[in-house]
Protein backbone atom coordinates (compact mmCIF):
# COMPACT_ATOMS: atom_id res chain seq x y z
CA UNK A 1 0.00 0.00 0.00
CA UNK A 2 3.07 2.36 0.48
CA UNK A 3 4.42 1.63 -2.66
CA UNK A 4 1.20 2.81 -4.32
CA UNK A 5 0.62 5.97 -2.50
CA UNK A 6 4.59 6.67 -3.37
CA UNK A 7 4.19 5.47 -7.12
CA UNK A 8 0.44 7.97 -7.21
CA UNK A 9 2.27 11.16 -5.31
CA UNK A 10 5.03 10.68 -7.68
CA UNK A 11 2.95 10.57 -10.91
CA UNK A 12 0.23 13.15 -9.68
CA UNK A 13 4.03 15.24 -9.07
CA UNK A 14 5.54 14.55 -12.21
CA UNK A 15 2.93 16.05 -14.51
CA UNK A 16 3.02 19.54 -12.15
CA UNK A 17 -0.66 18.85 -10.63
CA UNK A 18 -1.80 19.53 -7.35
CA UNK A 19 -3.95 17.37 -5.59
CA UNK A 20 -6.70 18.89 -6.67
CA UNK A 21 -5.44 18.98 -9.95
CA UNK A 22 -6.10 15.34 -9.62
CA UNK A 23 -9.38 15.65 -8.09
CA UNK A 24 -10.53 17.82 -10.80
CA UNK A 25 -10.04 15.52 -13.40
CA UNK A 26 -11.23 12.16 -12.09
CA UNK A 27 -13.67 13.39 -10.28
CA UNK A 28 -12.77 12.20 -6.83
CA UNK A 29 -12.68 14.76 -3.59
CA UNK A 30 -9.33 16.02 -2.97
CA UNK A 31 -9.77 14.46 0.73
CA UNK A 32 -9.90 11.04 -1.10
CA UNK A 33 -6.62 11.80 -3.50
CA UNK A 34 -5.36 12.43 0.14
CA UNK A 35 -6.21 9.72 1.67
CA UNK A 36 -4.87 7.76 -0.79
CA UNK A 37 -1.39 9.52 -1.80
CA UNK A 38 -0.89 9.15 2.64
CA UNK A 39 -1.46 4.88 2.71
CA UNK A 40 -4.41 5.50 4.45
CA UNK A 41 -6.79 3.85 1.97
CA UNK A 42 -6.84 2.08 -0.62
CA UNK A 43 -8.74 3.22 -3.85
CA UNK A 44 -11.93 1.48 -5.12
CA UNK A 45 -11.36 -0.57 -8.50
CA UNK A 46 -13.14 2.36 -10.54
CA UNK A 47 -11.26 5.24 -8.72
CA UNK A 48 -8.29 3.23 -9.23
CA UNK A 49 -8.85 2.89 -13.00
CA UNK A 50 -10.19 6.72 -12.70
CA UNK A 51 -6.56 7.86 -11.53
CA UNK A 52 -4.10 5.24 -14.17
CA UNK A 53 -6.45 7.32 -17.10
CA UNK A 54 -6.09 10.65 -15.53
CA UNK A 55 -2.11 10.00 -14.90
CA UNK A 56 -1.56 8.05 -17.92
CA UNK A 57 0.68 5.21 -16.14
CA UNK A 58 -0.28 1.39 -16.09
CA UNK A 59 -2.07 -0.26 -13.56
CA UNK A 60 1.19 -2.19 -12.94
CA UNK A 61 3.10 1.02 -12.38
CA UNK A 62 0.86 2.17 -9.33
CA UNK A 63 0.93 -1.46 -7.63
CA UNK A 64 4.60 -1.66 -7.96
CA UNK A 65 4.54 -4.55 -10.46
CA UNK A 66 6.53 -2.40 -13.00
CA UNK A 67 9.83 -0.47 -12.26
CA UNK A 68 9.20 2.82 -14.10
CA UNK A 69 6.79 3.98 -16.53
């Protein structure tokens, strides 16, 4: 769970967005992109697929199944 709040700050960072940057265009409440982004939950399936579009990584990127995207 670490690994993907790490790997999601890091993405969210890399394209210069703020949190809710990120909120804005998934549609999620900055409290949630949070939440997540501190290990202190864990994304539903369809938020998770909501943030991999909006960051344009894999799937395998966030869960730490690939080493960089």
């Amino acid at each position: 769970m670490k690994l993907l709040a790490l790997r999601l700050r890091t993405a969210r960072e890399l394209k210069d967005w703020t949190q809710q940057d990120l909120a804005n265009v998934t549609g999620l409440m900055p409290s949630a992109v949070s939440h997540f982004e501190k290990g202190r939950r864990v994304p539903s399936l369809q938020n998770f697929h909501k943030l991999v579009v909006a960051l344009n990584v894999s799937a395998d990127y966030l869960l730490g199944r690939a080493f960089d995207e």
